[in-house]
N, C-alpha and C. Protein backbone atom coordinates (compact mmCIF):
# COMPACT_ATOMS: atom_id res chain seq x y z
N UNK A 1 41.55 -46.33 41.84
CA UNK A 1 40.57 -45.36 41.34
C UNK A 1 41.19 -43.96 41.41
N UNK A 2 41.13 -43.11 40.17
CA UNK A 2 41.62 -41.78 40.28
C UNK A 2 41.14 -41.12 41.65
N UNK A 3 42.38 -40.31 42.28
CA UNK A 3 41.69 -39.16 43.20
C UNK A 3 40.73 -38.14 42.67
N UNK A 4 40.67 -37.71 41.59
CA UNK A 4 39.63 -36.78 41.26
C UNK A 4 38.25 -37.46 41.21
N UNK A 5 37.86 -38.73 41.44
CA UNK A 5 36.53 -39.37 41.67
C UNK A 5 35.94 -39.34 43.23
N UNK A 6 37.30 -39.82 43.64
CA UNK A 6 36.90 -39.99 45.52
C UNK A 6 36.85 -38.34 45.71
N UNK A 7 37.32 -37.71 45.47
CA UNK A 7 37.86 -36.20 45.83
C UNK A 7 37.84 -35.57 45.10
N UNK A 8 36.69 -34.54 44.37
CA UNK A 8 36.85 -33.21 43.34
C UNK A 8 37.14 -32.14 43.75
N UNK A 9 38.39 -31.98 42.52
CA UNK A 9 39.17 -30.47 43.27
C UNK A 9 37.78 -29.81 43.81
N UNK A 10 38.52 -28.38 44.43
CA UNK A 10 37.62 -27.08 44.52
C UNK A 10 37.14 -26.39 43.38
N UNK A 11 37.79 -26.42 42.49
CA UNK A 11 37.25 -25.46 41.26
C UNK A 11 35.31 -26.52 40.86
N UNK A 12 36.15 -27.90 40.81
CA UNK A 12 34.86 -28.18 40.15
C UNK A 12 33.58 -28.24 41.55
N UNK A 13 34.05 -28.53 42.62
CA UNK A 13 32.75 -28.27 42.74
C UNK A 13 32.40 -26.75 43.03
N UNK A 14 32.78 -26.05 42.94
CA UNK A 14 32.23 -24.51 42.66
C UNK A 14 31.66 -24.09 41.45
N UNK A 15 31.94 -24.97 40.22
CA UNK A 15 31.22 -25.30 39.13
C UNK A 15 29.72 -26.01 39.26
N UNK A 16 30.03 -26.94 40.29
CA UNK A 16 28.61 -27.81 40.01
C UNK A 16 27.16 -27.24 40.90
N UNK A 17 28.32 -25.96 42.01
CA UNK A 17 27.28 -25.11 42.82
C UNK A 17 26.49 -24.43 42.42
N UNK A 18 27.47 -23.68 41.32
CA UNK A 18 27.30 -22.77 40.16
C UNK A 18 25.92 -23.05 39.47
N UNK A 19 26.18 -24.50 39.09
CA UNK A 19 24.67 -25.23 37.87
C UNK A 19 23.51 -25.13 38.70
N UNK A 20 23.49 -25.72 40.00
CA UNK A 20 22.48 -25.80 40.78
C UNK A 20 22.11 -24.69 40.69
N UNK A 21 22.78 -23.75 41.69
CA UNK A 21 21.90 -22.46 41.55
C UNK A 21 21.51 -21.63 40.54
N UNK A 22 22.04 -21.99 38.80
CA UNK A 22 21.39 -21.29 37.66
C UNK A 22 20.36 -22.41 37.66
N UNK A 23 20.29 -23.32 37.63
CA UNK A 23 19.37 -24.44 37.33
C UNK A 23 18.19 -24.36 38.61
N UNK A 24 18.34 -23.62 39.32
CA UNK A 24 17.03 -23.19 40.42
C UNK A 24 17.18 -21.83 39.81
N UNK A 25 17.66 -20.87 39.76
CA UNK A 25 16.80 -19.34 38.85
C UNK A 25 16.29 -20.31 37.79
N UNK A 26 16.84 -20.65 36.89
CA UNK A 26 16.35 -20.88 35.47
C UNK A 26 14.60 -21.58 35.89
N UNK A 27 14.69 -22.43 36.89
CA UNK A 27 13.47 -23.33 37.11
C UNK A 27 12.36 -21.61 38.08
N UNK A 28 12.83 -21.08 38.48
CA UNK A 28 11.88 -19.78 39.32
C UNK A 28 11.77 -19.12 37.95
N UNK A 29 12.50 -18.92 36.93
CA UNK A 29 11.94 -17.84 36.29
C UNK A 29 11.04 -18.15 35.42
N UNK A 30 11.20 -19.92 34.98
CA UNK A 30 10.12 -20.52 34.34
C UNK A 30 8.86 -20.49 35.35
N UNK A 31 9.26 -20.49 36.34
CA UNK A 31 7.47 -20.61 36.96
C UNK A 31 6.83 -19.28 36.89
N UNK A 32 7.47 -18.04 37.37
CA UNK A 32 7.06 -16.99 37.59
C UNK A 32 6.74 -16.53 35.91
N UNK A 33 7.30 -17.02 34.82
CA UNK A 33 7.08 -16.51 33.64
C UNK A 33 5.96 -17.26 33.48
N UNK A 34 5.46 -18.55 33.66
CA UNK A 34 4.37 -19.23 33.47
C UNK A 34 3.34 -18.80 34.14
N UNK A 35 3.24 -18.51 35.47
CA UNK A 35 2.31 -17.98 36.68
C UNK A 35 2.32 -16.36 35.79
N UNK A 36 2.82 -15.89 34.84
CA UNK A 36 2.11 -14.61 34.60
C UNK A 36 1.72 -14.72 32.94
N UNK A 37 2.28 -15.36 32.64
CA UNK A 37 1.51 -16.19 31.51
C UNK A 37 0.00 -16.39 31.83
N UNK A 38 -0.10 -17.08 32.58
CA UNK A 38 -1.26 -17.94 33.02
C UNK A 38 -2.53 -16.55 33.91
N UNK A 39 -2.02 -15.41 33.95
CA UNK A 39 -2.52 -14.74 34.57
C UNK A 39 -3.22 -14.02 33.34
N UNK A 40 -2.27 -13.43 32.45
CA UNK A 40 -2.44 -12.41 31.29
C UNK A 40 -3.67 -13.26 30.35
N UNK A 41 -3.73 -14.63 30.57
CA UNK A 41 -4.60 -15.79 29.44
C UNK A 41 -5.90 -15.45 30.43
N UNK A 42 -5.71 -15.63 31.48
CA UNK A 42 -7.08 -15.59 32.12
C UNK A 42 -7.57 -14.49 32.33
N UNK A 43 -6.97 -13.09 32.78
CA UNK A 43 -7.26 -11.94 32.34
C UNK A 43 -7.93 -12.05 31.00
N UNK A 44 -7.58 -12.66 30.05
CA UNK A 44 -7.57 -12.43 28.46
C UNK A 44 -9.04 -12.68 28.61
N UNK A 45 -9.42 -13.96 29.11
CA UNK A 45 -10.39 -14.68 29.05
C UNK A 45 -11.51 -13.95 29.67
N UNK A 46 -11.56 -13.61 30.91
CA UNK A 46 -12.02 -12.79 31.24
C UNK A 46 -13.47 -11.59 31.13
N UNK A 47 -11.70 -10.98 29.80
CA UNK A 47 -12.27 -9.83 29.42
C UNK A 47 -12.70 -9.89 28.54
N UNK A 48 -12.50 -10.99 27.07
CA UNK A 48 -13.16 -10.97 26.76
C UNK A 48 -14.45 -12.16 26.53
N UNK A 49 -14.55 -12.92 27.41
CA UNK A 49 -15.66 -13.60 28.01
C UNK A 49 -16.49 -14.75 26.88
N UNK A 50 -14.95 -15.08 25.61
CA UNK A 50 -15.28 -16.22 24.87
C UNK A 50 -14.25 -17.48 24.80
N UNK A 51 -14.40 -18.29 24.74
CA UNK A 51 -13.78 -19.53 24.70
C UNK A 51 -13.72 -20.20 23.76
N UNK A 52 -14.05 -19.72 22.63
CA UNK A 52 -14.26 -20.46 21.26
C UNK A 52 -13.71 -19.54 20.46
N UNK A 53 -11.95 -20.11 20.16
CA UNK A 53 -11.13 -18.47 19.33
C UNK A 53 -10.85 -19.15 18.21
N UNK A 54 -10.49 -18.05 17.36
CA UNK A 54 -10.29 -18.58 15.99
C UNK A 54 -9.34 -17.61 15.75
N UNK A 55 -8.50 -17.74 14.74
CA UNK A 55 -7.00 -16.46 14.55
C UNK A 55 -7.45 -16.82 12.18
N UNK A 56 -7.36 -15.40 11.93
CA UNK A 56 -7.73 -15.13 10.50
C UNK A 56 -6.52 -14.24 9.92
N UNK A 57 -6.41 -14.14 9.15
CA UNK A 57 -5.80 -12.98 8.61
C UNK A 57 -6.58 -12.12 7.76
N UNK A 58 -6.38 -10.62 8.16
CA UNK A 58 -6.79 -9.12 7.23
C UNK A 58 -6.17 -9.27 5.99
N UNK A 59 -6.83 -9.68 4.47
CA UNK A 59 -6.55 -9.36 3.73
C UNK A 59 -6.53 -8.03 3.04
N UNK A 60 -7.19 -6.60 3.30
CA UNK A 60 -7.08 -5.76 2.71
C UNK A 60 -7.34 -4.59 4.40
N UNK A 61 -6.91 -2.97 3.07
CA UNK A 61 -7.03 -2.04 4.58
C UNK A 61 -8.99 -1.20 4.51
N UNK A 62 -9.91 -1.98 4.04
CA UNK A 62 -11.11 -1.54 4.30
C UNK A 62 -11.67 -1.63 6.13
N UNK A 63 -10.83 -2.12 6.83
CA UNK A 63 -11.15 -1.45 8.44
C UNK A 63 -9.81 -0.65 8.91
N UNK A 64 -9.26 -0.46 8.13
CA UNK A 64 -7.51 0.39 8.72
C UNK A 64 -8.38 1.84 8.84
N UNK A 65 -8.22 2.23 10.22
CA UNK A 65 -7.15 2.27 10.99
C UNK A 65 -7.38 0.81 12.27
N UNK A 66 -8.41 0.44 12.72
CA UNK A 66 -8.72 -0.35 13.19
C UNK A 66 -8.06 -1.97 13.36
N UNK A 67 -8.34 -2.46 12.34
CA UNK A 67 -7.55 -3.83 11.80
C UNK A 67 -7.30 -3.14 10.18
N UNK A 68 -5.73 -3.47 10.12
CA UNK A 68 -4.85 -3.19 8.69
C UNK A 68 -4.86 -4.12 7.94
N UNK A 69 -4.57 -4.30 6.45
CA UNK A 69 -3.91 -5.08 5.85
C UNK A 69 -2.90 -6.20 6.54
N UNK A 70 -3.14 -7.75 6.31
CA UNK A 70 -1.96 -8.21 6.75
C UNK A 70 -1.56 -8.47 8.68
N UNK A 71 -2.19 -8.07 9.39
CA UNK A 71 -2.32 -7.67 10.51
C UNK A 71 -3.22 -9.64 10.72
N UNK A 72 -3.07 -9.96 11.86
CA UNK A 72 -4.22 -11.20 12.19
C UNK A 72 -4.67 -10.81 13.72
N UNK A 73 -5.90 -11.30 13.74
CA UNK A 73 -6.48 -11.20 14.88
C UNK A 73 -7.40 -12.50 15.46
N UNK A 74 -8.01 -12.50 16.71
CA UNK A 74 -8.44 -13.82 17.05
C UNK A 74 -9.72 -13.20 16.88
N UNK A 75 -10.82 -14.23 16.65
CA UNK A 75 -11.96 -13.65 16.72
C UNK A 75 -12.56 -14.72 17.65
N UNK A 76 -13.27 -14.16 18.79
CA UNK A 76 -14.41 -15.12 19.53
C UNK A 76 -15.83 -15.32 18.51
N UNK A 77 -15.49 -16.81 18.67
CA UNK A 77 -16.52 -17.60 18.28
C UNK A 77 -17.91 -17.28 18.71
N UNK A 78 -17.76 -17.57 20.23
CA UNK A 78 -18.78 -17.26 21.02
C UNK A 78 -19.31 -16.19 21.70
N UNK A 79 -18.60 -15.02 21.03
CA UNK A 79 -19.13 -13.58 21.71
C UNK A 79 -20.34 -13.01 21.91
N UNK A 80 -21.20 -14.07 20.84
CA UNK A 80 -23.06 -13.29 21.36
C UNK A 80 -23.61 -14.61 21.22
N UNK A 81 -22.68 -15.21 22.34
CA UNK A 81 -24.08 -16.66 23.05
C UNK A 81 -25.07 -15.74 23.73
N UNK A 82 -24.31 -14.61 24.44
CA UNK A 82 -25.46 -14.48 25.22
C UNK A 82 -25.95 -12.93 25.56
N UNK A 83 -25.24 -12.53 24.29
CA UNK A 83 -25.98 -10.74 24.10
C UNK A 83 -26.12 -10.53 22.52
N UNK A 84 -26.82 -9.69 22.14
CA UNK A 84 -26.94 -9.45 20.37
C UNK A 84 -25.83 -7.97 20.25
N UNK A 85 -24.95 -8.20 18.91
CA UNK A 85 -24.04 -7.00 19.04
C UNK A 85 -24.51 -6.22 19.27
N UNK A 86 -23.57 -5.21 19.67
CA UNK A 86 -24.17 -3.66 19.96
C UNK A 86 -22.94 -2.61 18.71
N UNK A 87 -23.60 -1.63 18.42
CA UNK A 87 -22.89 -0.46 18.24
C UNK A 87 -21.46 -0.18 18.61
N UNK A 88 -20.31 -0.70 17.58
CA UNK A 88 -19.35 -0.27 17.87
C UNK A 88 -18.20 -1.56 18.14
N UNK A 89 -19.51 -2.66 17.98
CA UNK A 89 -18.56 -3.88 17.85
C UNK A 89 -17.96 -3.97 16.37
N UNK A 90 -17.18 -4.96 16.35
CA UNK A 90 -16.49 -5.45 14.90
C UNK A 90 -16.70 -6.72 15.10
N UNK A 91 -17.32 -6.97 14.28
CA UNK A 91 -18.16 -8.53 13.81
C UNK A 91 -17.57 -9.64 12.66
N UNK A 92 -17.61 -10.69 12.82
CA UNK A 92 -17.51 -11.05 12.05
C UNK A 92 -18.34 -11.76 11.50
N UNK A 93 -18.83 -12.04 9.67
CA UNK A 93 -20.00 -12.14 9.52
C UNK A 93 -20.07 -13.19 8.01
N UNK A 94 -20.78 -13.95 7.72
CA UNK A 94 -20.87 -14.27 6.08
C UNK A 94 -21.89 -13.75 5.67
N UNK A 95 -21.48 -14.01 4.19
CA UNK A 95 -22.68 -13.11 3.23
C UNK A 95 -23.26 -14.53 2.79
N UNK A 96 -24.66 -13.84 2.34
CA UNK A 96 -25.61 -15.48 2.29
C UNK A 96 -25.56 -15.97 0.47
N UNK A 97 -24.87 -14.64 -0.18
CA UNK A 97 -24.52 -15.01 -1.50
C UNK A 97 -23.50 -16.31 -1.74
N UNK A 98 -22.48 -16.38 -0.73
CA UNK A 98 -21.18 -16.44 -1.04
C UNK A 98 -20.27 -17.36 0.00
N UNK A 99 -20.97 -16.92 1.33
CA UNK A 99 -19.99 -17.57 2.60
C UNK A 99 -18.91 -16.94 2.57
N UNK A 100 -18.65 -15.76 2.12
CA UNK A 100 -17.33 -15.12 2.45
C UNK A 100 -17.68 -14.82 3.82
N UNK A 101 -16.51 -14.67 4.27
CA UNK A 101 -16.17 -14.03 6.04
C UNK A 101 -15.77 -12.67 5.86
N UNK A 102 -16.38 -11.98 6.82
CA UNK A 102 -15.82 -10.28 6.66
C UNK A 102 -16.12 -9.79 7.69
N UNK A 103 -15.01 -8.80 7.83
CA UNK A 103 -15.10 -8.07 9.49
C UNK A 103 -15.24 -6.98 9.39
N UNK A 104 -16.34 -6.22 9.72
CA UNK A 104 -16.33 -4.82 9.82
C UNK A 104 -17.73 -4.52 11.16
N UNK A 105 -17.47 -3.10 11.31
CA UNK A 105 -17.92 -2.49 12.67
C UNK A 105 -19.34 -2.16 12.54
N UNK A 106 -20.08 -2.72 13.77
CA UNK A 106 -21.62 -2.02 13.84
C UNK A 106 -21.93 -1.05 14.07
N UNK A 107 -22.51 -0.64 13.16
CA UNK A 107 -22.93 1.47 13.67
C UNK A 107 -24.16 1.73 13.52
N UNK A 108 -24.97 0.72 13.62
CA UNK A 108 -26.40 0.98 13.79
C UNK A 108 -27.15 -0.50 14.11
N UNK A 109 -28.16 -0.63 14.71
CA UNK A 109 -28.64 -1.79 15.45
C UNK A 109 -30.32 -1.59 14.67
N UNK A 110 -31.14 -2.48 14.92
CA UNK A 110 -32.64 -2.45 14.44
C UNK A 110 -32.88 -1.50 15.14
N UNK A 111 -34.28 -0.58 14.12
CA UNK A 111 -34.98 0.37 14.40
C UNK A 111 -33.99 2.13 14.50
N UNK A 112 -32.39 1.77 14.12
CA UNK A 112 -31.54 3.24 13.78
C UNK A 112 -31.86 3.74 12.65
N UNK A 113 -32.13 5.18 12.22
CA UNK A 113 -31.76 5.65 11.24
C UNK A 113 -30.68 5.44 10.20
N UNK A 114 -30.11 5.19 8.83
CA UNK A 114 -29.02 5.45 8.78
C UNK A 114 -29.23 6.31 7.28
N UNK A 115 -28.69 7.07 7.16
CA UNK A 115 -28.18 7.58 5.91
C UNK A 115 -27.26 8.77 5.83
N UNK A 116 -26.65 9.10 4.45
CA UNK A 116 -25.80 9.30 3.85
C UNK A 116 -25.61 10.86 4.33
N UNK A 117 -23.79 11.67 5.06
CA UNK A 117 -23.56 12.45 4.66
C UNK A 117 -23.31 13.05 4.15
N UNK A 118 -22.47 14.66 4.35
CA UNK A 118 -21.37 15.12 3.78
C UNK A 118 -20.12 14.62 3.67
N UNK A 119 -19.21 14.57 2.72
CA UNK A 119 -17.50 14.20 2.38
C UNK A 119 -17.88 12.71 2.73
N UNK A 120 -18.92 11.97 2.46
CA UNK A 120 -18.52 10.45 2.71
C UNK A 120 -19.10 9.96 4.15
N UNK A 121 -19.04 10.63 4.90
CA UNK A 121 -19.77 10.16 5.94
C UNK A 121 -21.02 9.77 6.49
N UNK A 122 -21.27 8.35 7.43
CA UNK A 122 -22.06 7.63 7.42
C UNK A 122 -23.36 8.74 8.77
N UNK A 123 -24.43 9.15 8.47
CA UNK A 123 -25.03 9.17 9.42
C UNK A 123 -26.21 7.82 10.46
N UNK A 124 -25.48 8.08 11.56
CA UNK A 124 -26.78 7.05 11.98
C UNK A 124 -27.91 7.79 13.67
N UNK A 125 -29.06 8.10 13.46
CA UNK A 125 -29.99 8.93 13.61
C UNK A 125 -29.26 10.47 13.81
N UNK A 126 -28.73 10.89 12.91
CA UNK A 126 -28.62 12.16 12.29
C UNK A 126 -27.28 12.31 12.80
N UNK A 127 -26.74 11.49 13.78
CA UNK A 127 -25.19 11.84 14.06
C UNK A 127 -24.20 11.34 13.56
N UNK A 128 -23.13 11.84 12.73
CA UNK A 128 -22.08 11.05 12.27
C UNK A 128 -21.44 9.70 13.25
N UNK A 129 -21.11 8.85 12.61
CA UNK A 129 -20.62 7.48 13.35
C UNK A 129 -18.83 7.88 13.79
N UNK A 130 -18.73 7.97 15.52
CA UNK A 130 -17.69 8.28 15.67
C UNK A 130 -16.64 7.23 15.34
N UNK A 131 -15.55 8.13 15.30
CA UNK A 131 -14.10 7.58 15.00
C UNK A 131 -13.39 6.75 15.63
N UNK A 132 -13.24 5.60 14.75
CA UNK A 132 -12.45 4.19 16.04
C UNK A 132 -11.59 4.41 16.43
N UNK A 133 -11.15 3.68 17.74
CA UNK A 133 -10.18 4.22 18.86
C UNK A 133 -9.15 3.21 18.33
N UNK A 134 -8.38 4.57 18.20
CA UNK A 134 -6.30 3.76 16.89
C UNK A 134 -5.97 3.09 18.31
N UNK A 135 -5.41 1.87 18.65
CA UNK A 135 -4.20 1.59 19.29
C UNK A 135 -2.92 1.01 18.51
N UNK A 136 -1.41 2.08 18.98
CA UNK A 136 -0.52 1.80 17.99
C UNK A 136 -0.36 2.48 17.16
N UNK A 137 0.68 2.16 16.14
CA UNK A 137 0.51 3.03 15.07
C UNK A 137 0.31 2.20 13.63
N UNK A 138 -1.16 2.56 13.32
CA UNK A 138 -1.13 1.24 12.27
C UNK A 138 -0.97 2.11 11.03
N UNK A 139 -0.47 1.11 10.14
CA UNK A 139 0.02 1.29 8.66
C UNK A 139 -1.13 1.56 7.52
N UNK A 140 -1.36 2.78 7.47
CA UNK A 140 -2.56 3.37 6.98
C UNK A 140 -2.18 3.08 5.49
N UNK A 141 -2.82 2.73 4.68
CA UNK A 141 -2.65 2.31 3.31
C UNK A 141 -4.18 2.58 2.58
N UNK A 142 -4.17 3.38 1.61
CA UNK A 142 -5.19 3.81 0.67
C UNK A 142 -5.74 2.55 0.16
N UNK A 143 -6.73 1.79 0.34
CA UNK A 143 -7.24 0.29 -0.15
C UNK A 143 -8.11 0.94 -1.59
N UNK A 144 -8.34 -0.18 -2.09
CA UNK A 144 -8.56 0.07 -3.99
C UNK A 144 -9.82 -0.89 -3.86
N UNK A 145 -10.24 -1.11 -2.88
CA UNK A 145 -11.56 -2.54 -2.70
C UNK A 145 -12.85 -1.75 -3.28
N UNK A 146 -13.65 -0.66 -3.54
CA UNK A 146 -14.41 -0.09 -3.84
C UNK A 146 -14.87 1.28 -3.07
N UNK A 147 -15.06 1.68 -4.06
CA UNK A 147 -15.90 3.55 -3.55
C UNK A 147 -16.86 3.16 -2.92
N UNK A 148 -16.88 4.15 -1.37
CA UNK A 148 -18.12 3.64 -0.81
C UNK A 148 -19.25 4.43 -1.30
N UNK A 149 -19.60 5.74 -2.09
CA UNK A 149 -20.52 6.51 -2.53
C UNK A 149 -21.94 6.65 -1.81
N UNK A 150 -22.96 6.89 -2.88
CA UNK A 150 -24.21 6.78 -2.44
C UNK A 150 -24.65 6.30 -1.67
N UNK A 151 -25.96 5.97 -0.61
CA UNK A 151 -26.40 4.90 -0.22
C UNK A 151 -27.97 5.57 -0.15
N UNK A 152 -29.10 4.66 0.12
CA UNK A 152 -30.17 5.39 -0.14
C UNK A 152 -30.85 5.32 1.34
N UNK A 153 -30.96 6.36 2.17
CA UNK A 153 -31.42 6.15 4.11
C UNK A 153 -32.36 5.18 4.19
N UNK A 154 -32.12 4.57 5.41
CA UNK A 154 -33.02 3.65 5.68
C UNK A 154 -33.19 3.74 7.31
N UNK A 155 -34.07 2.78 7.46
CA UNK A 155 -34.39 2.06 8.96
C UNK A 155 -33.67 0.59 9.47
N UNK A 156 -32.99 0.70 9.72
CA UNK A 156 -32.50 -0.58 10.17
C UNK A 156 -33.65 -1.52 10.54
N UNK A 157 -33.80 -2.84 9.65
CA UNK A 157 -34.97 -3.80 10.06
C UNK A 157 -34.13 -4.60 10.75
N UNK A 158 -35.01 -5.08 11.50
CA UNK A 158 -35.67 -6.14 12.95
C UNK A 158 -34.28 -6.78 12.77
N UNK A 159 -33.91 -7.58 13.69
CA UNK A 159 -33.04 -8.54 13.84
C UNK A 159 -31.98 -8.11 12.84
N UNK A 160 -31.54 -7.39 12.67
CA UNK A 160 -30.47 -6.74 11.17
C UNK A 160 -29.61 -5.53 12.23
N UNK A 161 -28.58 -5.46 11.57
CA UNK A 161 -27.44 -4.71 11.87
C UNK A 161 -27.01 -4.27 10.76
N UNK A 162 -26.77 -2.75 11.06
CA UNK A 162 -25.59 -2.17 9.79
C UNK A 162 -24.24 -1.80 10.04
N UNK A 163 -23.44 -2.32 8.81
CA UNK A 163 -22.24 -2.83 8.98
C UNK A 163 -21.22 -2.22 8.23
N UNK A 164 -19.85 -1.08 8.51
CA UNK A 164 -19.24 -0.67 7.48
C UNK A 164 -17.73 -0.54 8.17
N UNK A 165 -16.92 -0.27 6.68
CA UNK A 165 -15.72 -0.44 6.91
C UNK A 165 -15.07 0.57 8.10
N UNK A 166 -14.07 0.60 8.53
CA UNK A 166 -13.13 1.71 9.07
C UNK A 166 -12.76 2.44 8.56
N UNK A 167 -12.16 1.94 7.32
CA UNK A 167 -11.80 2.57 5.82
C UNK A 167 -12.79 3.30 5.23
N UNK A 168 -13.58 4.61 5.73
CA UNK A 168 -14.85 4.38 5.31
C UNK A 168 -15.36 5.11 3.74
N UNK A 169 -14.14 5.32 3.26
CA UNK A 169 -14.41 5.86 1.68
C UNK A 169 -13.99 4.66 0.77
N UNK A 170 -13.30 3.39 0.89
CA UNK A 170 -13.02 2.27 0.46
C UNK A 170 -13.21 0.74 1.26
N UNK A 171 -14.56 1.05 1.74
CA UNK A 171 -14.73 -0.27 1.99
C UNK A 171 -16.20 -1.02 1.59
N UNK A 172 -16.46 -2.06 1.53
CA UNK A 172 -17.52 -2.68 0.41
C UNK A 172 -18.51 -3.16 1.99
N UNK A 173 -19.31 -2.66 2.20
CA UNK A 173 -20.31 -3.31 3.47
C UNK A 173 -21.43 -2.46 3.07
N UNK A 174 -22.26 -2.11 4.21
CA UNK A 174 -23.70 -2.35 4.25
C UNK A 174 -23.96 -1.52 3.41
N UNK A 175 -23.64 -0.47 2.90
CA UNK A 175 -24.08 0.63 2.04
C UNK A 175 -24.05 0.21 0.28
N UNK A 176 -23.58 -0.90 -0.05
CA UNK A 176 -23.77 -1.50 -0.78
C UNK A 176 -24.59 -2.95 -0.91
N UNK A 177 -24.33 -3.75 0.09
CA UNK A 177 -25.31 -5.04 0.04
C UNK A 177 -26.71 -5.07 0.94
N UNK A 178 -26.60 -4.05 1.83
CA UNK A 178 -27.21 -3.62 2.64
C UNK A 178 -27.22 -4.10 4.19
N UNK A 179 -28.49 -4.07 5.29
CA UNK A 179 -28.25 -4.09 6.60
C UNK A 179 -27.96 -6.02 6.98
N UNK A 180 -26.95 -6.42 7.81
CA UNK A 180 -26.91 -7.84 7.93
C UNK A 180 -27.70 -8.33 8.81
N UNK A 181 -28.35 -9.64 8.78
CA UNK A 181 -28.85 -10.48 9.23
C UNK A 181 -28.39 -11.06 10.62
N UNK A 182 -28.65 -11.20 11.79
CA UNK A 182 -28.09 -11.56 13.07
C UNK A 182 -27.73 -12.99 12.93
N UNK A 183 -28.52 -14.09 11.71
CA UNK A 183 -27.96 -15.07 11.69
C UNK A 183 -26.74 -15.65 10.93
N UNK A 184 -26.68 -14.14 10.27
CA UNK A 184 -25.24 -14.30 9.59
C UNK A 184 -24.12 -13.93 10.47
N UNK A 185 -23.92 -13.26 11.75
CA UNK A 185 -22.95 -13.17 12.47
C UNK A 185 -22.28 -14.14 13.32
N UNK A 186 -20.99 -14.50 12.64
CA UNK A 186 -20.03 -16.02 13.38
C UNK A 186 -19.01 -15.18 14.22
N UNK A 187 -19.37 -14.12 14.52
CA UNK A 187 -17.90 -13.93 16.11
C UNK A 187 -17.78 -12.15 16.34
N UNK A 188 -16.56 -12.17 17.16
CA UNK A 188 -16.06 -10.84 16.94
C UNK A 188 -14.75 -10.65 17.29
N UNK A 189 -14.43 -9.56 16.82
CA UNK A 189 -13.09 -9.36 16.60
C UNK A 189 -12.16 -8.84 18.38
N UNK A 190 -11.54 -9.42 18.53
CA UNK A 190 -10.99 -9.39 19.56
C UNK A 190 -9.52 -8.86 19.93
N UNK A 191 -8.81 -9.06 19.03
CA UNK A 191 -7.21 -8.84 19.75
C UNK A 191 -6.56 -9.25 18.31
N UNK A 192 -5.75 -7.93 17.81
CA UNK A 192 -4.82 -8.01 17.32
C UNK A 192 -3.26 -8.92 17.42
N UNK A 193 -3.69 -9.91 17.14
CA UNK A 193 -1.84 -10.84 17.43
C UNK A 193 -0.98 -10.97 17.05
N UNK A 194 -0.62 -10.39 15.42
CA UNK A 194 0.30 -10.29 15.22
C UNK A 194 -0.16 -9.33 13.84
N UNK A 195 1.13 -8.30 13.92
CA UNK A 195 1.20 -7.00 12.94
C UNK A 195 2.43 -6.76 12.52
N UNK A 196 2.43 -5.93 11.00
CA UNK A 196 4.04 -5.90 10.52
C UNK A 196 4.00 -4.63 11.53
N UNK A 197 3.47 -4.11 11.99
CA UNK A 197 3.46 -2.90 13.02
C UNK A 197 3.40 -3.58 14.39
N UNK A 198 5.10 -3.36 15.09
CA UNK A 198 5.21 -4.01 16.19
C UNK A 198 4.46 -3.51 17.16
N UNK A 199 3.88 -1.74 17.35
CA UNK A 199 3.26 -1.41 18.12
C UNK A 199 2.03 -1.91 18.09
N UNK A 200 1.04 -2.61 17.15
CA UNK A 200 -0.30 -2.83 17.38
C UNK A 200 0.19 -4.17 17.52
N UNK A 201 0.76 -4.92 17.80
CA UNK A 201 1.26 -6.54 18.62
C UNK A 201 0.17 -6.27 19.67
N UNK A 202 -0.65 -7.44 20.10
CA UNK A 202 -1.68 -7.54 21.69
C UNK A 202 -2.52 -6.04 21.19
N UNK A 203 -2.73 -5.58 20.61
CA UNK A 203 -3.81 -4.26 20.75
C UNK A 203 -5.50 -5.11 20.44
N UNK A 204 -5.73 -4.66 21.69
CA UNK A 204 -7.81 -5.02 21.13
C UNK A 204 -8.09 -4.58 20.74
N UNK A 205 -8.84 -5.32 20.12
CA UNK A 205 -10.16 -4.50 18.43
C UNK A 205 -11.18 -3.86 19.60
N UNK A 206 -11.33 -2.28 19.35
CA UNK A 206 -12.47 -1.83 20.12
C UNK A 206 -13.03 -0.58 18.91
């Protein structure tokens, strides 16, 4: 039987010491990368307190600066098992014409004022609807989806929410079809996951 079977030089086994101990980092850094994996998911979960996700893609920029063109996000399924939106969420919703899906932000709840300012702006009980909070730098693009124009003031009825773009001189929501229905709302918008804008990568929809 060769001596190098009964007896391996020194070089090799300083080689095979070598494997072990990358092959124990390699096995610690998989755990510690998993154990914070597993931390950041449950954090995730957490915070935002649904378990029923769904991932869509933004076809146009009528909520940019918010959610862009092209941009995908997860939306919880289950975000109002057990509260009715509030002001300032981003919803996602169908229309009862059509079953289209569409995401845009609540800025008025039953029993708000809403009507029409100056330069385009939405009032809701006489105060302009503040400005969504950018995370990142998203890819602002002039959308061609429709003029938001006129709208004629109203009262937000009962169980109804009003609903408009980010985009708010080109986007097609409540000021045209009018206030939505609570049984038309299927989720909300949660977390940006993937963007041609590496900075809004992981940014929450708020």
């Amino acid at each position: 039987m060769p001596p190098s079977i009964l007896k391996p030089e020194p070089s090799e086994v300083k080689i095979s010491r070598g494997a072990k101990v990358l092959l124990r980092v390699l096995i610690f850094l998989g755990l510690a990368f998993a154990v914070l994996l597993g931390v950041r998911v449950a954090n995730f979960f957490l915070w935002a307190r649904c378990f029923q996700l769904r991932a869509f893609r933004i076809p146009s920029n009528s909520m940019c600066p918010g959610i862009c063109e092209n941009e995908r996000v997860i939306v919880g399924m289950d975000a109002f098992s057990a509260r009715a939106p509030q002001r300032g969420d981003v919803i996602m919703f169908e229309r009862e014409d059509n079953r289209a899906k569409f995401l845009k932000r609540v800025v008025a709840v039953a029993g708000d004022q809403v009507a029409p300012g100056p330069d385009g702006i939405v009032l809701v009980n006489g105060k302009p609807v503040p400005q969504p909070t950018v995370c990142g730098q998203p890819n602002v693009k002039k959308a061609v989806d429709a003029p938001a124009g006129d709208f004629t003031p109203l009262t937000v009825p009962q169980d109804s929410l009003f609903v408009i773009g980010d985009n708010v001189n080109n986007s097609y929501d409540s000021r045209h079809f009018g206030p939505v229905n609570l049984n038309q709302v299927r989720g909300k918008a949660l977390l940006i996951y993937f963007s041609p804008e590496q900075s809004r990568i992981g940014c929450r929809v708020l």
